[in-house]
C-alpha atoms as a PDB file:
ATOM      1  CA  UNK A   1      20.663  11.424  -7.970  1.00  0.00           C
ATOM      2  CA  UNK A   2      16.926  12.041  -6.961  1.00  0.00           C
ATOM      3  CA  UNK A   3      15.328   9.788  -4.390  1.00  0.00           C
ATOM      4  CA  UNK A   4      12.736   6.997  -5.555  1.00  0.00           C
ATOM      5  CA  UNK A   5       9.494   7.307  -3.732  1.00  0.00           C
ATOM      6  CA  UNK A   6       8.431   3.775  -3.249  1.00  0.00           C
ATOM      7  CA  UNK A   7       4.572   2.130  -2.814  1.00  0.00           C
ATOM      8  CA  UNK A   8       4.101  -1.322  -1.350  1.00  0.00           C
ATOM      9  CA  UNK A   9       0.327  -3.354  -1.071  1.00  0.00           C
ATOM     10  CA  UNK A  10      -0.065  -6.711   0.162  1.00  0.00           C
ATOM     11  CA  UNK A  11      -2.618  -8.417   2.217  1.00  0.00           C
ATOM     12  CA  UNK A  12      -1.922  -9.431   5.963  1.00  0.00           C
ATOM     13  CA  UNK A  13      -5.395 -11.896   5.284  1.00  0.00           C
ATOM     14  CA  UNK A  14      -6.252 -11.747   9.269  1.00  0.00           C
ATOM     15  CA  UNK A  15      -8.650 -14.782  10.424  1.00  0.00           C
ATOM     16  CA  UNK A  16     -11.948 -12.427  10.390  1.00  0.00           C
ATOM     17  CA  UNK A  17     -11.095  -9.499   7.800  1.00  0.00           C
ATOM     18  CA  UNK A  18     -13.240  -9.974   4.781  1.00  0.00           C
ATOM     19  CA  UNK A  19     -11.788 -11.313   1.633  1.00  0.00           C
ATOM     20  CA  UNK A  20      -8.327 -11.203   2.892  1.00  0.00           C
ATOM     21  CA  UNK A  21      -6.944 -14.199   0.205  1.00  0.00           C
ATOM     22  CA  UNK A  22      -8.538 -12.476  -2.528  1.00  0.00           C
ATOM     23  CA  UNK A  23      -7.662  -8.891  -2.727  1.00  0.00           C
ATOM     24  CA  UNK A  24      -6.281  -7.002  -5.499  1.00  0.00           C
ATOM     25  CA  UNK A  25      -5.261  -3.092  -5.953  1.00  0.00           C
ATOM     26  CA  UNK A  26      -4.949  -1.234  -8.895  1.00  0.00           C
ATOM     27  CA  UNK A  27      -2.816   1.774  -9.075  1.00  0.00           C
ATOM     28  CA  UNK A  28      -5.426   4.493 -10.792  1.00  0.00           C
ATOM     29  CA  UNK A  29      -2.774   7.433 -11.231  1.00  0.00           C
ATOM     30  CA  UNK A  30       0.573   8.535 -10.969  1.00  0.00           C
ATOM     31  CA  UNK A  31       1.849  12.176 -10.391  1.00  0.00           C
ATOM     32  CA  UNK A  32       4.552  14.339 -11.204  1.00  0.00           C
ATOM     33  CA  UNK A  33       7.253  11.536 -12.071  1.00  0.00           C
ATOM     34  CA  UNK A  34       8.041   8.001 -13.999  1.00  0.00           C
ATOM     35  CA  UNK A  35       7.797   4.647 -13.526  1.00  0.00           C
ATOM     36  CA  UNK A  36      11.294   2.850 -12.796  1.00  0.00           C
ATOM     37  CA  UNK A  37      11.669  -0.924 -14.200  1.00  0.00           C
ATOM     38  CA  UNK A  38      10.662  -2.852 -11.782  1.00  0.00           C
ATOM     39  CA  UNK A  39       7.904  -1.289 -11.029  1.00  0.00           C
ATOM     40  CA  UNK A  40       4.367  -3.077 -11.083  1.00  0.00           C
ATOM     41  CA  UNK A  41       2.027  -2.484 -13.437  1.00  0.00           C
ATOM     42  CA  UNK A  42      -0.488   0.357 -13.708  1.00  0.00           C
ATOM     43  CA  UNK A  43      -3.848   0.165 -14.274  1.00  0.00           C
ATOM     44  CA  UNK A  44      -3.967  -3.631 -14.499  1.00  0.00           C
ATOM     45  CA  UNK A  45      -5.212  -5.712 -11.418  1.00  0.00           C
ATOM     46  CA  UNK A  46      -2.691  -6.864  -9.513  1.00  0.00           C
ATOM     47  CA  UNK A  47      -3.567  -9.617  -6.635  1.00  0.00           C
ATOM     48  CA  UNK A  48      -2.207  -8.715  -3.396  1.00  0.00           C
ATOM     49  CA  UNK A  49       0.365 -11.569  -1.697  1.00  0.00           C
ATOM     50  CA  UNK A  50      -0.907 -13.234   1.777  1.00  0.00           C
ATOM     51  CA  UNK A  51       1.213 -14.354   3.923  1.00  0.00           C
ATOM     52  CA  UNK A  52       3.247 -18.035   2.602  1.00  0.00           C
ATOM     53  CA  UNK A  53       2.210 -20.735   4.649  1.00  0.00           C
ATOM     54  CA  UNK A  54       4.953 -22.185   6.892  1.00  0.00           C
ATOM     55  CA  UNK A  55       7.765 -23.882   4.491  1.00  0.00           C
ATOM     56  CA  UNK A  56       6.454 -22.007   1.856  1.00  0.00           C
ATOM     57  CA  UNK A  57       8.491 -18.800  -0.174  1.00  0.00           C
ATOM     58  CA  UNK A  58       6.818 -15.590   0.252  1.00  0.00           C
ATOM     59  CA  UNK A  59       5.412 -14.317  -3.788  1.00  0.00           C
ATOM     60  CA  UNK A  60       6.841 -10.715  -4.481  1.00  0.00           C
ATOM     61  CA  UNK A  61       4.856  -8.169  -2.656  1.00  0.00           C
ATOM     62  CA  UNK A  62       3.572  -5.649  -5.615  1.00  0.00           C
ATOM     63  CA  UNK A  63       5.895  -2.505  -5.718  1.00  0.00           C
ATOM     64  CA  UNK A  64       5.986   1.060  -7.625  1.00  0.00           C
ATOM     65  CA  UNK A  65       9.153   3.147  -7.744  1.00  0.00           C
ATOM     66  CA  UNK A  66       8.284   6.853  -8.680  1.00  0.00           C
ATOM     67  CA  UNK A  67      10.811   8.802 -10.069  1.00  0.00           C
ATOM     68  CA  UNK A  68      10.314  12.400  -9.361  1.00  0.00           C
ATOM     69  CA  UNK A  69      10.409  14.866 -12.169  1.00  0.00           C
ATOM     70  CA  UNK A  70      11.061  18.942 -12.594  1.00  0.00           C
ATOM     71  CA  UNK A  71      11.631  19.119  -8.511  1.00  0.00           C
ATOM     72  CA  UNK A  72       8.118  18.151  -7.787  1.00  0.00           C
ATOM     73  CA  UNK A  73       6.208  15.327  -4.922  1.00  0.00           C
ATOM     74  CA  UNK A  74       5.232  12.611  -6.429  1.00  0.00           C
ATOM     75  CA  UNK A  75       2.265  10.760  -5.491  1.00  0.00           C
ATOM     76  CA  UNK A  76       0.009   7.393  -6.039  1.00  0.00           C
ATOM     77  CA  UNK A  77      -3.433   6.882  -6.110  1.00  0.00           C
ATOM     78  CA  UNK A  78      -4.396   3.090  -5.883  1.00  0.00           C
ATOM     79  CA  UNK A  79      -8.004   1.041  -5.364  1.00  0.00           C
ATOM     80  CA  UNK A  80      -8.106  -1.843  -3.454  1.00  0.00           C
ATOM     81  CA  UNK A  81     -10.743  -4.068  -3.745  1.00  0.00           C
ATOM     82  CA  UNK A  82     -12.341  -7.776  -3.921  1.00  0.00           C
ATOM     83  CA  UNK A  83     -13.003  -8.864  -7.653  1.00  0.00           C
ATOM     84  CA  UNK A  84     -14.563 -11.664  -6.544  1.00  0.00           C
ATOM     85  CA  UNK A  85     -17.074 -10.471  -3.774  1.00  0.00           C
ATOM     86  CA  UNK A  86     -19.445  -7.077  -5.291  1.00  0.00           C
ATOM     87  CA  UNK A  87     -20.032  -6.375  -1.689  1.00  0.00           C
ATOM     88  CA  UNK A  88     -16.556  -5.932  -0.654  1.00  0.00           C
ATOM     89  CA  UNK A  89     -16.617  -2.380  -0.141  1.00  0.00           C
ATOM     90  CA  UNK A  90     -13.881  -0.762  -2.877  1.00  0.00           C
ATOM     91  CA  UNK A  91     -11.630   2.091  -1.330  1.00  0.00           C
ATOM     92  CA  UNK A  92      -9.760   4.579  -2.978  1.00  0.00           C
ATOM     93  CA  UNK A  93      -6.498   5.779  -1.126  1.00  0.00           C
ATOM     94  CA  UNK A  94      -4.199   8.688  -2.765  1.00  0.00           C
ATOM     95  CA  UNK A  95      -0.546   8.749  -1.270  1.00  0.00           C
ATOM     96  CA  UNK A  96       1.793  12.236  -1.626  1.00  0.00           C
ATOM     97  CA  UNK A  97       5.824  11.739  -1.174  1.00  0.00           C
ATOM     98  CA  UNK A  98       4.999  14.638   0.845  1.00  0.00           C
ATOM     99  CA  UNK A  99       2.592  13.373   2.924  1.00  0.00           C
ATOM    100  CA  UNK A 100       5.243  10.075   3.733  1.00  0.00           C
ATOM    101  CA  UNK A 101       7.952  11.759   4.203  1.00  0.00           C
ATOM    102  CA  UNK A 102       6.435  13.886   6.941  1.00  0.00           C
ATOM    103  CA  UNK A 103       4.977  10.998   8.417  1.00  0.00           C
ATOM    104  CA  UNK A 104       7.853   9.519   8.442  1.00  0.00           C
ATOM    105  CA  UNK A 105      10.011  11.915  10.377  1.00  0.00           C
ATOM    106  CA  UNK A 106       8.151  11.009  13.731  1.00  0.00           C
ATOM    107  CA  UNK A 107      10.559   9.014  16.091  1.00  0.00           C
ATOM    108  CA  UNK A 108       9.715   5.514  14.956  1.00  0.00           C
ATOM    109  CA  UNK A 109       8.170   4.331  18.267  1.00  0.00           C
ATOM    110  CA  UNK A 110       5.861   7.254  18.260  1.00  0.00           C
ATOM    111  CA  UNK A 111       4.746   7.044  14.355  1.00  0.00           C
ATOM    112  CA  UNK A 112       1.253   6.179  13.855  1.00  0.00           C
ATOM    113  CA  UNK A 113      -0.511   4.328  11.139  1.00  0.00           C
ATOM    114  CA  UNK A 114      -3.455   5.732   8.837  1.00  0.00           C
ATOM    115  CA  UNK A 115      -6.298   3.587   9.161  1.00  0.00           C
ATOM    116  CA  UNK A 116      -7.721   3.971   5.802  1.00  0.00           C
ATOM    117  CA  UNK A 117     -10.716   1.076   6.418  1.00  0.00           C
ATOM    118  CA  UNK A 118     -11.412  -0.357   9.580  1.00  0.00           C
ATOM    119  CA  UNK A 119     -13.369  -3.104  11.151  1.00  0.00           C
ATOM    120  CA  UNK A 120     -13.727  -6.750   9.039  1.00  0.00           C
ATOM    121  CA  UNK A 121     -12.252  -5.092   5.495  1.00  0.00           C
ATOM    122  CA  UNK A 122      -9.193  -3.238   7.312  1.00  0.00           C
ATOM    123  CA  UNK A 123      -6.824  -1.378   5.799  1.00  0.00           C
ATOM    124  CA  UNK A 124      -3.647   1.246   7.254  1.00  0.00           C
ATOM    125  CA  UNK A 125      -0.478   2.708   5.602  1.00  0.00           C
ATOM    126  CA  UNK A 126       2.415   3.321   7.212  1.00  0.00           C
ATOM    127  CA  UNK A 127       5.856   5.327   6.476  1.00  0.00           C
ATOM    128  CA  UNK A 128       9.285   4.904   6.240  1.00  0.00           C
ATOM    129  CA  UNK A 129      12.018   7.019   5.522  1.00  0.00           C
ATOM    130  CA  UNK A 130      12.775   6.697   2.127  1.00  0.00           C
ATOM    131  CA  UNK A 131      10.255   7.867   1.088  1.00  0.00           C
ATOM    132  CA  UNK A 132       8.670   4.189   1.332  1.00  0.00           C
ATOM    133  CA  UNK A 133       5.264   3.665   2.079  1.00  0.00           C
ATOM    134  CA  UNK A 134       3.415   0.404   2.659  1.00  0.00           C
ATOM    135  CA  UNK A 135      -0.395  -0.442   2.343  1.00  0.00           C
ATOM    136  CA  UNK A 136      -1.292  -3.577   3.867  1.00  0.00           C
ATOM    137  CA  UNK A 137      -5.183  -4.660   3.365  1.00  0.00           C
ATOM    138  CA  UNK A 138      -6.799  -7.852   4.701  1.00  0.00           C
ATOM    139  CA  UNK A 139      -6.336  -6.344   8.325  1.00  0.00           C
ATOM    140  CA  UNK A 140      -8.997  -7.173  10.941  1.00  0.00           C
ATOM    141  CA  UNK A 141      -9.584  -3.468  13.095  1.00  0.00           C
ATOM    142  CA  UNK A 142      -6.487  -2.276  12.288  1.00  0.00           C
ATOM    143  CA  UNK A 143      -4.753  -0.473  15.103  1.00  0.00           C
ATOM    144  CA  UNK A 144      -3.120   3.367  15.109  1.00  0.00           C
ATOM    145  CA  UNK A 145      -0.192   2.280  16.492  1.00  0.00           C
ATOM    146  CA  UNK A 146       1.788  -0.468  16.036  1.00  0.00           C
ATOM    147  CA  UNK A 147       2.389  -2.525  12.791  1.00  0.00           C
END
């Protein structure tokens, strides 16, 4: 059985990062593989969860599973972005299986996250084994380390 390569984006809404209720992300392409039910859809705007409020159930966080196909790394490419505010400033990340999965074979404690946006409209990745790989936006100055 091949291994599912998994992509994760939700929004950790900080107090002080821009926007951080009203995000959305768009997965732009796929690679070298097939969607699996369950899977999120493409090319359609999805809003990114925040956090529940206390008492409150958490709303699914939005989730691909890539199927590999013909041996090859799959990968993602997904925009996140404001649809509400034109100044929010759009970014554009592209994710490789291979990429995560050599990210992920740092000792845990010593695995560093890729800051992808920083400052008030923060945004980092970080790997697990898996290959799983999880994109959280609405991050004020997102740090290397740490999650």
């Amino acid at each position: 059985m091949s291994k599912v390569f998994q992509l994760s984006v939700l929004s950790q809404n900080d107090p002080g990062a821009a926007d951080g209720d009203k995000l959305c992300c768009k997965i732009v392409g796929v690679c070298n593989g097939s969607l699996r039910e369950g899977s999120f859809p493409v090319n359609d705007n999805v809003a990114l969860p925040i956090p529940p409020q206390e008492g409150k159930q958490a709303p699914a966080t939005p989730t691909w599973f890539l199927i590999p196909e013909n041996g090859l790394e799959g990968s993602f490419t997904v925009e996140i972005f404001c649809p509400t505010d034109p100044s929010y400033p759009s970014k554009t990340i592209a994710v490789s299986e291979t990429d995560v999965k050599n990210w992920a074979k740092i000792p845990f404690g010593e695995r560093e996250n890729q800051i992808y946006e920083g400052g008030e409209y923060g945004i980092f990745g970080f790997a697990q084994e898996g290959p799983i790989y999880t994109i959280t936006a609405g991050v004020l100055n997102p740090r290397k380390n740490g999650n």
